[in-house]
Protein backbone atom coordinates (compact mmCIF):
# COMPACT_ATOMS: atom_id res chain seq x y z
CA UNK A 1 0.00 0.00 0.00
CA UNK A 2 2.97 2.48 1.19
CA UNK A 3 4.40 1.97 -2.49
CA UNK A 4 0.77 3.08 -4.43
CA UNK A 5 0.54 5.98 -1.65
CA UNK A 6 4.49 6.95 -2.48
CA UNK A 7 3.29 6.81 -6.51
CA UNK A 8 0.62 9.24 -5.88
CA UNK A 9 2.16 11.74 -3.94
CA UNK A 10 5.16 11.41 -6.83
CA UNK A 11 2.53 12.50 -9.51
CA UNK A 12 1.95 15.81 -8.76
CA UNK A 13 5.18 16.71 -7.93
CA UNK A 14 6.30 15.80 -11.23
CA UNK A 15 3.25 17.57 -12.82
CA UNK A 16 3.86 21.03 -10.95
CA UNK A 17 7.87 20.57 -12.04
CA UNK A 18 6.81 19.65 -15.87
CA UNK A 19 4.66 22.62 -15.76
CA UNK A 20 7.02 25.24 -13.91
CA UNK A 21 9.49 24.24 -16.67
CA UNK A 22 6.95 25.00 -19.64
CA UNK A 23 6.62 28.47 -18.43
CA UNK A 24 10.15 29.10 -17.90
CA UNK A 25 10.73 27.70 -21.37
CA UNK A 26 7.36 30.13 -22.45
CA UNK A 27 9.38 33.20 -21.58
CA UNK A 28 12.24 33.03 -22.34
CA UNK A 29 11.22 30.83 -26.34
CA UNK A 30 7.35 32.57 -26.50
CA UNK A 31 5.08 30.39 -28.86
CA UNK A 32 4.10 31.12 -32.04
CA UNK A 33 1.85 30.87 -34.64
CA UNK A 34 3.17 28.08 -36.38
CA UNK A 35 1.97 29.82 -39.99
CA UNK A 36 2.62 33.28 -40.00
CA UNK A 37 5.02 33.09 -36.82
CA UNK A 38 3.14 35.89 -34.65
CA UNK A 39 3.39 35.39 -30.57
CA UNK A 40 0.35 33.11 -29.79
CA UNK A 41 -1.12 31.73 -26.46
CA UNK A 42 0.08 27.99 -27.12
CA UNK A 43 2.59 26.34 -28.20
CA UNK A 44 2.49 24.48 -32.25
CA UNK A 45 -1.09 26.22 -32.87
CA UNK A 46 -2.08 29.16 -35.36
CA UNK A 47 -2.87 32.76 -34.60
CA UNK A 48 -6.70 33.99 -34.93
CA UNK A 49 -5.59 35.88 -38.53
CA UNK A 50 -3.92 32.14 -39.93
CA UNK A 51 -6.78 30.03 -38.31
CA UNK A 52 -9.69 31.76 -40.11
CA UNK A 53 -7.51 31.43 -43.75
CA UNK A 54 -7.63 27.84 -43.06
CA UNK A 55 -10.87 26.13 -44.50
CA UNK A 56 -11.78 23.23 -42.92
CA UNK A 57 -13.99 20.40 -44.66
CA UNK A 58 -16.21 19.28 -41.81
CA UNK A 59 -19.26 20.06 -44.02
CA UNK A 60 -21.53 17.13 -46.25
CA UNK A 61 -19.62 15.01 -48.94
CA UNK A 62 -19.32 11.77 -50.84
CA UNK A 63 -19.61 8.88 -48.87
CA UNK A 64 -16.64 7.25 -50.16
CA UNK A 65 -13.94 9.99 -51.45
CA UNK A 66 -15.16 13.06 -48.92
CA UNK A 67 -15.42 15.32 -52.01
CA UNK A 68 -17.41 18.29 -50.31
CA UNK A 69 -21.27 19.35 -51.29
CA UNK A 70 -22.50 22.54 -51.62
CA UNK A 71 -25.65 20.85 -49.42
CA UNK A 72 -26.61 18.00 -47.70
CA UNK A 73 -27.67 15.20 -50.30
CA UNK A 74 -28.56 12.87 -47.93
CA UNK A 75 -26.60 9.54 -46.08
CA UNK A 76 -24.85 7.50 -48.68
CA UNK A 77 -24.60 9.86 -51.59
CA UNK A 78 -21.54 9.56 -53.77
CA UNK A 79 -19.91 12.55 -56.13
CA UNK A 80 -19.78 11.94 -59.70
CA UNK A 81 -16.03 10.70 -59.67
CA UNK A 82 -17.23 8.18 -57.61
CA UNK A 83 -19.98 6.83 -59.34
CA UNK A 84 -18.11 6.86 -62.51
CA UNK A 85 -15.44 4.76 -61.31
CA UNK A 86 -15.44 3.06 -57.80
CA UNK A 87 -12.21 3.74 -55.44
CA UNK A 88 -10.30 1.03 -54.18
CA UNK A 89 -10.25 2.46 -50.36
CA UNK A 90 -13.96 2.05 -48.54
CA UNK A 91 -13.74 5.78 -47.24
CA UNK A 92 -11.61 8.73 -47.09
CA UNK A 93 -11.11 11.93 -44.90
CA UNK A 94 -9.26 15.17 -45.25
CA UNK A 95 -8.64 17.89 -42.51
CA UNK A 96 -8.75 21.02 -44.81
CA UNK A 97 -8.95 22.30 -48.36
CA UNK A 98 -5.92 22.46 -50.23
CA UNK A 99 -5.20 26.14 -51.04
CA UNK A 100 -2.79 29.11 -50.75
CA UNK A 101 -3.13 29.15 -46.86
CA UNK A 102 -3.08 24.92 -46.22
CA UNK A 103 -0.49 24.91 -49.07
CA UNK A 104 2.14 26.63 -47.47
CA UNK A 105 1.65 24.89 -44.01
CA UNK A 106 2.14 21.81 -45.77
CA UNK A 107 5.18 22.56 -47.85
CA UNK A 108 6.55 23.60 -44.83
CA UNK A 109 6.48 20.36 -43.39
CA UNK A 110 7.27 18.43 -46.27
CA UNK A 111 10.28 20.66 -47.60
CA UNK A 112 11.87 23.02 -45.17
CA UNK A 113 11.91 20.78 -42.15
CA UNK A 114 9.26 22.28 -40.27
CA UNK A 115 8.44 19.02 -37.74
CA UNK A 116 6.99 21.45 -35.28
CA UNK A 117 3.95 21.21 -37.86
CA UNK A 118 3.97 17.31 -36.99
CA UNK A 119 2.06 17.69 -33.57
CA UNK A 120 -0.85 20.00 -34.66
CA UNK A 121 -1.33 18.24 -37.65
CA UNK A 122 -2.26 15.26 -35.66
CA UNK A 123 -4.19 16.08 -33.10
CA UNK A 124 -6.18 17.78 -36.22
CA UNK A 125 -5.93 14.11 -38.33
CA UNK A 126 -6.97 12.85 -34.60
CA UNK A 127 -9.98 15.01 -34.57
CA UNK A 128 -11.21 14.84 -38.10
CA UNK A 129 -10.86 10.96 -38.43
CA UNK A 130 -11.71 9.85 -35.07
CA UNK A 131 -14.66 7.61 -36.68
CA UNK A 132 -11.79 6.53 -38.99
CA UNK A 133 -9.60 5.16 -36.50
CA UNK A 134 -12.04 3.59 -34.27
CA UNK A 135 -13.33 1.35 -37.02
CA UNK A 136 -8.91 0.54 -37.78
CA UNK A 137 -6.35 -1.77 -36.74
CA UNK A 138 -3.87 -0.90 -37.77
CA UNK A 139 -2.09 2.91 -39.29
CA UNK A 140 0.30 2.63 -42.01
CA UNK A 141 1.68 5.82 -43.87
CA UNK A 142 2.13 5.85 -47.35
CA UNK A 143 5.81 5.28 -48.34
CA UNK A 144 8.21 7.15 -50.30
CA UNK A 145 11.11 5.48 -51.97
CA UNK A 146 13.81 5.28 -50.67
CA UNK A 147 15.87 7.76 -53.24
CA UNK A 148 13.47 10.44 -52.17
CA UNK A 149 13.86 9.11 -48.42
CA UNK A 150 17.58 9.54 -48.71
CA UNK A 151 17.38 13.27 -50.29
CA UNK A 152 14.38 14.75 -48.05
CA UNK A 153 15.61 12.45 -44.92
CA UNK A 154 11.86 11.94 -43.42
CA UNK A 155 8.89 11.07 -44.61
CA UNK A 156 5.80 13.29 -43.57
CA UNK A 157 3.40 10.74 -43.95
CA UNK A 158 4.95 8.51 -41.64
CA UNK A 159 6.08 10.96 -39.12
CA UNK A 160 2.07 12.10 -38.74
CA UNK A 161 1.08 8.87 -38.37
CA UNK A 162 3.19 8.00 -35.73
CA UNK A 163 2.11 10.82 -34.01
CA UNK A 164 -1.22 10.24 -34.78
CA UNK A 165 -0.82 6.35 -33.54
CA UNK A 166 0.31 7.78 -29.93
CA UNK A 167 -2.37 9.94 -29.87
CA UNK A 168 -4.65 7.37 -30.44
CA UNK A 169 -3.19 4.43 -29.05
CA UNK A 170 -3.75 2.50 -32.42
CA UNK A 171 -0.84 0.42 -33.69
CA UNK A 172 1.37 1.96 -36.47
CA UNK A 173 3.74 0.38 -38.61
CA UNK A 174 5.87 2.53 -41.59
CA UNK A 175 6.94 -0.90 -43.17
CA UNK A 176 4.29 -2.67 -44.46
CA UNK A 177 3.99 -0.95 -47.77
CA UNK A 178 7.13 -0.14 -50.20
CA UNK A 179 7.67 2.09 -53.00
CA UNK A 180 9.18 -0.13 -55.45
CA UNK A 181 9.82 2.77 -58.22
CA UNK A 182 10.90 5.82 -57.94
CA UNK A 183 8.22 7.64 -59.84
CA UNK A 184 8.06 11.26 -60.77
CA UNK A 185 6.57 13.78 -58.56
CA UNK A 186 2.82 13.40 -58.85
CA UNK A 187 2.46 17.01 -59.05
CA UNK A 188 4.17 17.30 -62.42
CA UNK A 189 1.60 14.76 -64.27
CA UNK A 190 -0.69 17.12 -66.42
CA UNK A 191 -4.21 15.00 -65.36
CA UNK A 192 -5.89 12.53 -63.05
CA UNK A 193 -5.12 9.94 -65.41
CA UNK A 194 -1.64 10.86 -66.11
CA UNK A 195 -0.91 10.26 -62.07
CA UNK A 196 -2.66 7.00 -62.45
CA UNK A 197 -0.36 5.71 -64.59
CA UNK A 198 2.62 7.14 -62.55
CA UNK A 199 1.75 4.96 -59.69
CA UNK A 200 0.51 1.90 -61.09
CA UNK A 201 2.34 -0.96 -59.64
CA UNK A 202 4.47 1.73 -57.89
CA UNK A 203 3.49 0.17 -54.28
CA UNK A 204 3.27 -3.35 -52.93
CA UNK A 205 3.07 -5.32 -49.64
CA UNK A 206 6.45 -6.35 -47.72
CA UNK A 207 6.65 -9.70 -48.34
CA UNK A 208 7.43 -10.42 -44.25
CA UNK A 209 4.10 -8.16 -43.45
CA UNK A 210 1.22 -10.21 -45.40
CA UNK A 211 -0.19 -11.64 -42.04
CA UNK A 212 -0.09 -8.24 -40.39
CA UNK A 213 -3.10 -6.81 -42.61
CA UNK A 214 -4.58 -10.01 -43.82
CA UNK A 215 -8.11 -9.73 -42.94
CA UNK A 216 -7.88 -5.72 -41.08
CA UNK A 217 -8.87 -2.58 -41.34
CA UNK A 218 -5.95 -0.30 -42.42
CA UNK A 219 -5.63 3.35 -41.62
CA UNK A 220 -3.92 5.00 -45.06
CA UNK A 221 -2.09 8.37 -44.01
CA UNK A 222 -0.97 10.69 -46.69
CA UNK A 223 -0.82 14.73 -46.70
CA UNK A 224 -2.53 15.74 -49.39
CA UNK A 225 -5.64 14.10 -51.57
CA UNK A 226 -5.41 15.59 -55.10
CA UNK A 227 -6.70 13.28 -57.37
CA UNK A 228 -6.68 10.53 -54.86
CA UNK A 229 -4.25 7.77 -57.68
CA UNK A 230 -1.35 7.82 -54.60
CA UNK A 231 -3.80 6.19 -51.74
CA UNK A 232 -5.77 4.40 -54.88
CA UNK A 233 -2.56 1.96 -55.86
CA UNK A 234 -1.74 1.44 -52.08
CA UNK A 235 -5.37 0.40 -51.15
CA UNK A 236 -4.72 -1.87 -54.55
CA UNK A 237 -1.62 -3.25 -52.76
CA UNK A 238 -3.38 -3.60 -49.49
CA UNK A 239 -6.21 -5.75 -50.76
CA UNK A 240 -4.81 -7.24 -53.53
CA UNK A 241 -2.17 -8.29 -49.79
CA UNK A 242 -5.44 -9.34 -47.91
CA UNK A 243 -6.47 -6.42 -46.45
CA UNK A 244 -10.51 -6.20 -45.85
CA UNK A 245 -10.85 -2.61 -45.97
CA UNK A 246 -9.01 0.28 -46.72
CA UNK A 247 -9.65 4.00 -44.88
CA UNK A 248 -7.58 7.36 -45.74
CA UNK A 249 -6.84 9.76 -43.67
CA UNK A 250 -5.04 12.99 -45.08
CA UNK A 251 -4.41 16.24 -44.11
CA UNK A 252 -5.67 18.23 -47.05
CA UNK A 253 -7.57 17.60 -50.52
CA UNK A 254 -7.82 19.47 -53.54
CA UNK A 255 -11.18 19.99 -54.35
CA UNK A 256 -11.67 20.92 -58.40
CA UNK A 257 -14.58 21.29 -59.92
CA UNK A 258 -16.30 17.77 -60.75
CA UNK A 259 -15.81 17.87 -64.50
CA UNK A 260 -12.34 18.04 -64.12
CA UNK A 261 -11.96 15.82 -61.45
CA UNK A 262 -13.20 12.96 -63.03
């Protein structure tokens, strides 16, 4: 009993000494907006000026892709892409609309080694896909190969989903899907079907990791939805592997108008 009486009093002590340190650290390094880089309140969050720039999908859209209505169709309704031709993933999230003020949040992170974005980013993944991860087992990032890996030295994707696994408490693992070709940037290919083409066969399962997913749910983490061909060949890969369903989870989506999209 004296040992569980010792761990309590511990606790606090620990919790007043964590938190005496975060304010010495808050004066003399004062938080900021992790956009536009203006003093804020906490630490790895926006200002009021960067938050409001910052459109958030939490409105209706397609039951599978998440492409956003103008109004509420109804439960179940799907957006033309969808109808036309039937992703491989069962459901998809994003956080926020890609733009000019998500854009350069994101670039941040991904090119100018700005991993103070990492923890915002997923408590916001946390928040906007917490149906997402209850219905998972498992959280796997999509990969890059390893020539990029070497140049950029991280990979974005896997760094928010680790964070976004120990915020969650779901398990997480960055090998079960590889890159097997080093395919161009999908942001040079001229159309949605161009970037199909750059990916196909461009991901498949570890051959050690087939009875990790064989029969689960798996959590697809990505930054940014444009056409949706990336997460599209890895859900391939996953089920073609065994998987039984495939979620994604990003952090932003383009959203074009649905004539070009398709």
């Amino acid at each position: 009993m004296s040992s569980i009486f010792e761990s309590s009093n511990r606790t606090p002590s620990g919790a007043l000494l964590r938190r005496g340190w975060g304010l010495i650290l808050d004066f003399v390094f004062p938080p900021l907006c992790a956009s536009c880089r203006a003093p804020v309140g906490n630490a790895h969050s926006l200002c009021a000026g960067c938050w409001t720039k910052i459109t958030f999908l939490d409105g209706p859209g397609c039951a599978i892709c998440d492409f956003p209505f103008e109004f509420d169709p109804g439960p179940g309704a799907l957006c033309a892409a969808c109808q036309a031709r039937r992703p491989a993933f069962d459901k998809a999230r994003a956080v926020m609309r890609y733009d000019p003020a998500s854009r350069d949040l994101i670039l941040a992170l991904k090119r100018a080694d700005r991993l103070d974005l990492v923890p915002p980013f997923a408590r916001w993944l946390d928040r906007t896909g917490y149906t997402l991860l209850t219905n998972s087992d498992l959280i796997v990032p999509v990969p890059l190969h390893w020539r990029r890996l070497w140049g950029r030295r991280y990979n974005q994707s896997a760094l928010l989903a680790h964070r976004l696994a120990t915020i969650s408490g779901r398990p997480f693992d960055p090998g079960i899907l590889l890159r097997t070709r080093a395919t161009p940037s999908q942001g040079e290919m001229p159309s949605a079907k161009a970037r199909r083409r750059n990916v196909l066969g461009a991901f498949r399962l570890a051959p050690e990791k087939a009875m990790a997913i064989t029969d689960k749910t798996v959590l697809l983490i990505d930054d940014v939805f444009t056409t949706g061909s990336t997460v599209e060949a890895c859900a391939r890969a996953l089920k073609r592997a065994g998987a039984a369903k495939v979620l994604v989870l990003t952090l932003a989506r383009v959203v074009r108008p649905m004539s070009s999209y398709i």
